[in-house]
C-alpha atoms as a PDB file:
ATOM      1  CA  UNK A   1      -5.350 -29.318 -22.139  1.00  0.00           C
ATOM      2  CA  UNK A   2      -7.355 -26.048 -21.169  1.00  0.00           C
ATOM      3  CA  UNK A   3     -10.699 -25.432 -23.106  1.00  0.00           C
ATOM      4  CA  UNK A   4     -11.719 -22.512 -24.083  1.00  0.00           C
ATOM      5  CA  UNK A   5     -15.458 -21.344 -23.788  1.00  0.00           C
ATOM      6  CA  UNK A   6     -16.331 -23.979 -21.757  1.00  0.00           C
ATOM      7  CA  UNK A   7     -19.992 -24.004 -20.936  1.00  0.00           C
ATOM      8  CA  UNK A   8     -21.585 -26.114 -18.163  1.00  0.00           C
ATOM      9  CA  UNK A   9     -24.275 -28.075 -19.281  1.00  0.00           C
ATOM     10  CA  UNK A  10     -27.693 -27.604 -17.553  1.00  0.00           C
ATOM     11  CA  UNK A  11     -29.737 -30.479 -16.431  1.00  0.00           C
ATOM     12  CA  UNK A  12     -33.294 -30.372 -15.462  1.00  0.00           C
ATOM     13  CA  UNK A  13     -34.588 -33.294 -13.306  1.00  0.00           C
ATOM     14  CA  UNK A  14     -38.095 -33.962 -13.025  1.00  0.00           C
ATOM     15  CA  UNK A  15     -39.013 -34.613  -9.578  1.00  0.00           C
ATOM     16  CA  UNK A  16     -37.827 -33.937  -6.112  1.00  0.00           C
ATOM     17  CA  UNK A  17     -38.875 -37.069  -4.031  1.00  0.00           C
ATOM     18  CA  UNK A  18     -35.590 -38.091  -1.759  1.00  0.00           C
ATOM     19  CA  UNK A  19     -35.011 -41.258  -3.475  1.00  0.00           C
ATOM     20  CA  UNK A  20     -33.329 -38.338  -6.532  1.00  0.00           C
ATOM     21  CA  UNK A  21     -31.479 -37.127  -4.267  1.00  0.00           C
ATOM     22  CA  UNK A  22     -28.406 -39.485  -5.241  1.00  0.00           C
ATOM     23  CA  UNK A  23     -28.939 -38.470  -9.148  1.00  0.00           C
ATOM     24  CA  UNK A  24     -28.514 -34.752  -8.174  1.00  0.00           C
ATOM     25  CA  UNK A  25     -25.273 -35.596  -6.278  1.00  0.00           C
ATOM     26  CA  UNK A  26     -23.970 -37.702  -9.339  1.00  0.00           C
ATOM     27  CA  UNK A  27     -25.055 -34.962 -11.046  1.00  0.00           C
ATOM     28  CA  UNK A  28     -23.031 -32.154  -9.108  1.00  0.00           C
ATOM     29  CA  UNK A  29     -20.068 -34.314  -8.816  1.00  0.00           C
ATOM     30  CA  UNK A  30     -20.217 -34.738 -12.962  1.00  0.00           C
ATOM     31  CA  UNK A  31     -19.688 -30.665 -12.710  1.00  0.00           C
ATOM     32  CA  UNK A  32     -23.362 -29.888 -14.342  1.00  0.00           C
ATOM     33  CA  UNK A  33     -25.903 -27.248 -14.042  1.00  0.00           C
ATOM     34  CA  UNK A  34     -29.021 -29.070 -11.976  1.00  0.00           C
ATOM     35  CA  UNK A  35     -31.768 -27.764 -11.548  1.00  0.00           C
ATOM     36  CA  UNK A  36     -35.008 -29.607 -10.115  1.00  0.00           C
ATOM     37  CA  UNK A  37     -38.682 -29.131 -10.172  1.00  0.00           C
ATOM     38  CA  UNK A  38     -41.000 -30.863  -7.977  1.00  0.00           C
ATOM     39  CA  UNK A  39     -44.154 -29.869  -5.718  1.00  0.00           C
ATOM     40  CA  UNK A  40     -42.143 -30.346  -2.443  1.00  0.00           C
ATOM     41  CA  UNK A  41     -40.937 -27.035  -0.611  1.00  0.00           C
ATOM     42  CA  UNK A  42     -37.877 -28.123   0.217  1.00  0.00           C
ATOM     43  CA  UNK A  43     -36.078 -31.096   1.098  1.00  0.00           C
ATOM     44  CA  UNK A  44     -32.699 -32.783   0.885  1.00  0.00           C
ATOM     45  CA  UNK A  45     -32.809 -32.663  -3.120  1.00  0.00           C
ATOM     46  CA  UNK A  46     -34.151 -29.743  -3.271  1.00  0.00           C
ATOM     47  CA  UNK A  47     -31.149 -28.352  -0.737  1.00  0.00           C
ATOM     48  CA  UNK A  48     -28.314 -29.649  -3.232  1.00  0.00           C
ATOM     49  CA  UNK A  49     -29.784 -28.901  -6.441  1.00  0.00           C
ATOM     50  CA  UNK A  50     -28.200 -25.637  -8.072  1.00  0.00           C
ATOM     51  CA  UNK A  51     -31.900 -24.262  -9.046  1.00  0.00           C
ATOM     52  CA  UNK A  52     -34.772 -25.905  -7.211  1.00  0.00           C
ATOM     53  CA  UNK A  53     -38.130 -25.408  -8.681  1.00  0.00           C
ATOM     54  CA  UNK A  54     -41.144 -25.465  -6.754  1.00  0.00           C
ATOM     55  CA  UNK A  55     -43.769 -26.563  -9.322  1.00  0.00           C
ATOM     56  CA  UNK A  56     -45.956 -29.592 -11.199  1.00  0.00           C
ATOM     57  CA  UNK A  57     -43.099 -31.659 -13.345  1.00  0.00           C
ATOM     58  CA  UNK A  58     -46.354 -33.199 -14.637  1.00  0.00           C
ATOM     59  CA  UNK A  59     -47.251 -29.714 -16.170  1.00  0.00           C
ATOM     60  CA  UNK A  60     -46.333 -29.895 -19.917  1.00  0.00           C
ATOM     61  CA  UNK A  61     -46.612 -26.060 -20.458  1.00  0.00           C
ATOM     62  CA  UNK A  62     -44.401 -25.105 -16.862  1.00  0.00           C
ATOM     63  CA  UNK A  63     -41.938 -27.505 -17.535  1.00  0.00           C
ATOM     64  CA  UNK A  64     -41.395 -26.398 -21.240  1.00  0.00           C
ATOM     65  CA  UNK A  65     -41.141 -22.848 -19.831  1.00  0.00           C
ATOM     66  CA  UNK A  66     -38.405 -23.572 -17.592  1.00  0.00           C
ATOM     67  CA  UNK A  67     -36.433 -25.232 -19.994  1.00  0.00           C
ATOM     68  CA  UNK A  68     -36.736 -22.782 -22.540  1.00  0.00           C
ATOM     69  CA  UNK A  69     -36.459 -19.734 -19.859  1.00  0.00           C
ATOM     70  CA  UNK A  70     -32.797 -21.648 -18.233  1.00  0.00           C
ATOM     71  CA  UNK A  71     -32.092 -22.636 -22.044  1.00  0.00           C
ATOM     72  CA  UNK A  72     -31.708 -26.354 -20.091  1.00  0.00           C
ATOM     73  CA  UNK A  73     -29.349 -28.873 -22.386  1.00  0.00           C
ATOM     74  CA  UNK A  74     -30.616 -32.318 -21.049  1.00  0.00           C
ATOM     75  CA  UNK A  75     -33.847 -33.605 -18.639  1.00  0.00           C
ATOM     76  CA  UNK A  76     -34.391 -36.670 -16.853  1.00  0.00           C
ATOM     77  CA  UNK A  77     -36.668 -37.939 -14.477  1.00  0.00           C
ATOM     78  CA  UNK A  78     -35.857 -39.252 -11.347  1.00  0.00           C
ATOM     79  CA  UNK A  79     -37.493 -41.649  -9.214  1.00  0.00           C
ATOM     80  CA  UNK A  80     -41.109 -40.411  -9.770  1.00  0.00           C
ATOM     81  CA  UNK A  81     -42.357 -43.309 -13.205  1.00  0.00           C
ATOM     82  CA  UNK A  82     -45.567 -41.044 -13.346  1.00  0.00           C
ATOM     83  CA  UNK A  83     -43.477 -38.192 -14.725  1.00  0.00           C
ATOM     84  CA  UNK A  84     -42.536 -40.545 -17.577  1.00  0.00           C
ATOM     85  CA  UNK A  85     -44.633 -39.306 -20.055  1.00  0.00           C
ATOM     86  CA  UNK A  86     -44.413 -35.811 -19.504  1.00  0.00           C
ATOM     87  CA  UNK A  87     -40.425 -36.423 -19.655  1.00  0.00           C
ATOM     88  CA  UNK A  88     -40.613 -37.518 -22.897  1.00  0.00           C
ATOM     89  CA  UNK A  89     -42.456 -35.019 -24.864  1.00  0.00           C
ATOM     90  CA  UNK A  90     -40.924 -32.272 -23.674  1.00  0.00           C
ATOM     91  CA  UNK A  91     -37.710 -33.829 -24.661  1.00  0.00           C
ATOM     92  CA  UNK A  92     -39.280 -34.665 -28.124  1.00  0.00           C
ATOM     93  CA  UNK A  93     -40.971 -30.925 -28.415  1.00  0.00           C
ATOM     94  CA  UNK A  94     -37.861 -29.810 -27.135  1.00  0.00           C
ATOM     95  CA  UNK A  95     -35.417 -32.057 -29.478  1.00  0.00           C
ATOM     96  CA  UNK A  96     -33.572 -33.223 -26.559  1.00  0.00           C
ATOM     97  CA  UNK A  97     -31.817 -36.715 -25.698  1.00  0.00           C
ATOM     98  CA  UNK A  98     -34.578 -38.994 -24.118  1.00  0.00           C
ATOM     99  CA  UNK A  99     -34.192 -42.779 -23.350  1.00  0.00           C
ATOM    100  CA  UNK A 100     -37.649 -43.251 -24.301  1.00  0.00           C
ATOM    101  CA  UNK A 101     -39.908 -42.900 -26.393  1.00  0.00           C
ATOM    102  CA  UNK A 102     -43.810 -42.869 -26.671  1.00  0.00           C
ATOM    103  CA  UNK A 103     -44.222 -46.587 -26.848  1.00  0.00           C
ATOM    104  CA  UNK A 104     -41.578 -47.219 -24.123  1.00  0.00           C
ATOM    105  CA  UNK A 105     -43.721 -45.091 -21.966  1.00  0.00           C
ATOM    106  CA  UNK A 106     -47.202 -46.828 -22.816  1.00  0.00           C
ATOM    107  CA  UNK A 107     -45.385 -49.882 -21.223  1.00  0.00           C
ATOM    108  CA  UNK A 108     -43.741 -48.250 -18.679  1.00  0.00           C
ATOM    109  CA  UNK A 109     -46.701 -46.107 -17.302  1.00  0.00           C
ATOM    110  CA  UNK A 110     -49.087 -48.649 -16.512  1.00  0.00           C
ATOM    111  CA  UNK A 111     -47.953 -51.812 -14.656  1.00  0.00           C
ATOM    112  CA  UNK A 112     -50.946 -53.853 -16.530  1.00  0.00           C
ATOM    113  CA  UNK A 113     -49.237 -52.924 -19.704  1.00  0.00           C
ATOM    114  CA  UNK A 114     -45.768 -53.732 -18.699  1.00  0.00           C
ATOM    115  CA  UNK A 115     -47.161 -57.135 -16.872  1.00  0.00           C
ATOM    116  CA  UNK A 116     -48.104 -57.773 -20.678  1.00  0.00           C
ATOM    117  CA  UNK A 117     -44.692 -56.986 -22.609  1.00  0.00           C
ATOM    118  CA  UNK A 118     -42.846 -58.848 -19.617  1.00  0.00           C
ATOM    119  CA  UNK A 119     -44.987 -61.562 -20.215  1.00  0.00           C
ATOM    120  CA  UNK A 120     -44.161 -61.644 -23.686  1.00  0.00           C
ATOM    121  CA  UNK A 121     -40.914 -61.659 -23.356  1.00  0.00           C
ATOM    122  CA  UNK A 122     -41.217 -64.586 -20.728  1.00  0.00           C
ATOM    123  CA  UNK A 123     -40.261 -62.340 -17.661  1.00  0.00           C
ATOM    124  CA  UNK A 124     -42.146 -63.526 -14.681  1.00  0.00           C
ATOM    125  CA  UNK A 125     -44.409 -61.004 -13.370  1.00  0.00           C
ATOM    126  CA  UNK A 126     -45.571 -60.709  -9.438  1.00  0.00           C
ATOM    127  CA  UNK A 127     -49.166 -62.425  -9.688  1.00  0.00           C
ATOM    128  CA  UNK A 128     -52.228 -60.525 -10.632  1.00  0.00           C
ATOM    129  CA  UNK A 129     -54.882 -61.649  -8.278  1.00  0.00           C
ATOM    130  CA  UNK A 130     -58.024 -58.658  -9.395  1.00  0.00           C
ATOM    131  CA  UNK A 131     -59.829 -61.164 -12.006  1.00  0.00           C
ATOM    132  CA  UNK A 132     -59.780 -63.994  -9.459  1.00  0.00           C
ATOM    133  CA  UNK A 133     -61.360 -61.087  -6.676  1.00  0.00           C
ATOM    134  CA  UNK A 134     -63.774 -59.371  -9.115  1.00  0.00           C
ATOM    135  CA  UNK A 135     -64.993 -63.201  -9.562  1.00  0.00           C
ATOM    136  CA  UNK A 136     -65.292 -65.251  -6.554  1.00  0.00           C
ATOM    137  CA  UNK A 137     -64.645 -61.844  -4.211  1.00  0.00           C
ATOM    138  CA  UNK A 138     -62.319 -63.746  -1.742  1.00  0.00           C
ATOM    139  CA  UNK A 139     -58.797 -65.481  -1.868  1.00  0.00           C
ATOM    140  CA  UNK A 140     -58.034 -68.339   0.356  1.00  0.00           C
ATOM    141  CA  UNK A 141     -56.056 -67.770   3.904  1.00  0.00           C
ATOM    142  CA  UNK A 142     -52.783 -69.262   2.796  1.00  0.00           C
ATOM    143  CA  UNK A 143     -52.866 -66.140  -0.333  1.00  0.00           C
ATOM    144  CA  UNK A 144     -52.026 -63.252   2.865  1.00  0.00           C
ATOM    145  CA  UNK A 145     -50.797 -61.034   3.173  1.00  0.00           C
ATOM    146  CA  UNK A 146     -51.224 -59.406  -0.170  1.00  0.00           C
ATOM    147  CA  UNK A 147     -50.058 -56.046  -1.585  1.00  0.00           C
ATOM    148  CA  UNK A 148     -53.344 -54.155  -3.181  1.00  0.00           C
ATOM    149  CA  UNK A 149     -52.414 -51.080  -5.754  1.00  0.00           C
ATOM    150  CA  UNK A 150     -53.572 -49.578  -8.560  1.00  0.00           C
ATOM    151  CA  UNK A 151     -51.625 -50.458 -11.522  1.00  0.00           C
ATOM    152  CA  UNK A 152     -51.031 -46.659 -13.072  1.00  0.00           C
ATOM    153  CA  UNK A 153     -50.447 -44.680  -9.899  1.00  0.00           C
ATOM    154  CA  UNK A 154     -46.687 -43.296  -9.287  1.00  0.00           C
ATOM    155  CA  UNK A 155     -45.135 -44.520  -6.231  1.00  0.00           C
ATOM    156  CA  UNK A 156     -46.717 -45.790  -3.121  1.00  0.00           C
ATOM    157  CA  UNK A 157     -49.847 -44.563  -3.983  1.00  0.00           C
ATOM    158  CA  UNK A 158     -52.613 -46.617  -3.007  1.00  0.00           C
ATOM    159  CA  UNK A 159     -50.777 -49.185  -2.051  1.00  0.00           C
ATOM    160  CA  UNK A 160     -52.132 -51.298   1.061  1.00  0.00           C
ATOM    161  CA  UNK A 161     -50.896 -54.403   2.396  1.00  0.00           C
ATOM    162  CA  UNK A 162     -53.788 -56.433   3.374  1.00  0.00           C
ATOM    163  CA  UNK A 163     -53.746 -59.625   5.593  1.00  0.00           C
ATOM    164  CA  UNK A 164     -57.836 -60.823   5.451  1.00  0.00           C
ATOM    165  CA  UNK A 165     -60.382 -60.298   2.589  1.00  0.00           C
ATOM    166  CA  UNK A 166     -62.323 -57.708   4.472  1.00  0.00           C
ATOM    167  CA  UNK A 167     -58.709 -55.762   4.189  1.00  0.00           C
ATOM    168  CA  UNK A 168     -58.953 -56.638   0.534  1.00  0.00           C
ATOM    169  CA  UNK A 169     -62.151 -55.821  -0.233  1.00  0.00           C
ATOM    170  CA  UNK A 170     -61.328 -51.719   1.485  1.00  0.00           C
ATOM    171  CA  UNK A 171     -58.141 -51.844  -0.276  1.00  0.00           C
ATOM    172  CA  UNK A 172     -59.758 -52.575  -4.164  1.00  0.00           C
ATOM    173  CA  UNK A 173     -62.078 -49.977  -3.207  1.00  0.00           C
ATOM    174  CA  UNK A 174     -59.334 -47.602  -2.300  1.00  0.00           C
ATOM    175  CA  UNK A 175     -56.592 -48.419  -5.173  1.00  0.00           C
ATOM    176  CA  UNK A 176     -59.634 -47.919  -7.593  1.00  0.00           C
ATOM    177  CA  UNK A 177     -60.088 -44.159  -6.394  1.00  0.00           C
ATOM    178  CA  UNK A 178     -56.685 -43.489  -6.567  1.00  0.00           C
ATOM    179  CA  UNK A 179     -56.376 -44.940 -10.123  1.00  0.00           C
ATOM    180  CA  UNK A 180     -55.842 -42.580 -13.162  1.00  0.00           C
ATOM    181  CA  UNK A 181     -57.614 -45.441 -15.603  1.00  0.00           C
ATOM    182  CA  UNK A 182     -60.421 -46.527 -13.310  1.00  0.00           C
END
């Protein structure tokens, strides 16, 4: 069967970090359009992408531009959860698919809130330690090494591993800065 007028469909992907890289390929090898924005230069996803951007995916107004400018039929986000939000209202402003929506990403954005709707569901959640800290200020020996990070920053960062409570004590200090909410 031959189709006539067959038009590629153009995806935008939000974010260029390396882990994407395998969506892009899928991507290619599923004969779309991709096209990828990100604040990286260039890099492996940005080298098989058919239209990297160099750019903020966080920016609500730039992305919105480029998917009205490339008239872009579909976004997703990669590997980057902090471009979560963003994602979905420029789908919804855009009245695109999205597989979320804007209480998805309330629980998905913030590990504290996710923590919560696990919990509720009965998922067990990796133990949060920062009441016990803010309290008595020091865990016991056989509690390290621990993994410090603030719960609403995108990827690694922040994230300390910390084997003694003067280690801790840096790292809270440190995951707090880099914190959106605190």
């Amino acid at each position: 069967m031959i189709l006539k007028n067959f038009k590629k469909k153009k995806i935008l992907i939000l974010g260029s970090n390396i882990e994407t890289a395998p969506l892009i390929e899928r991507a290619n090898k599923k004969n779309l359009i991709t096209f990828v924005i990100g604040k990286e230069k260039t890099n492996k996803t940005k080298q098989i992408a058919d239209f990297p951007i160099q750019g903020d995916a966080a920016n609500f107004q730039f992305v919105n531009d480029v998917i009205r400018k490339n008239k872009i039929d579909a976004v997703m986000i990669g590997t980057v959860d902090i471009l979560l939000k963003n994602y979905e209202e420029v789908c919804r402003k855009n009245k695109l698919p999205c597989y979320a929506n804007k209480r998805s990403v309330s629980y998905f954005s913030s590990k504290n809130s996710f923590n919560k709707i696990s919990k509720k569901f009965g998922f067990k959640n990796i133990p949060d330690y920062t009441n016990h800290v803010k309290n008595k200020n020091i865990l016991p020996d056989n509690f390290f090494p621990v993994l410090v990070k603030p719960v609403d920053s995108g990827g690694g960062v922040g994230a300390k591993i910390c084997y003694s409570n003067s280690q801790l004590k840096v790292a809270a200090k440190e995951a707090k800065i880099k914190s959106k909410k605190t």
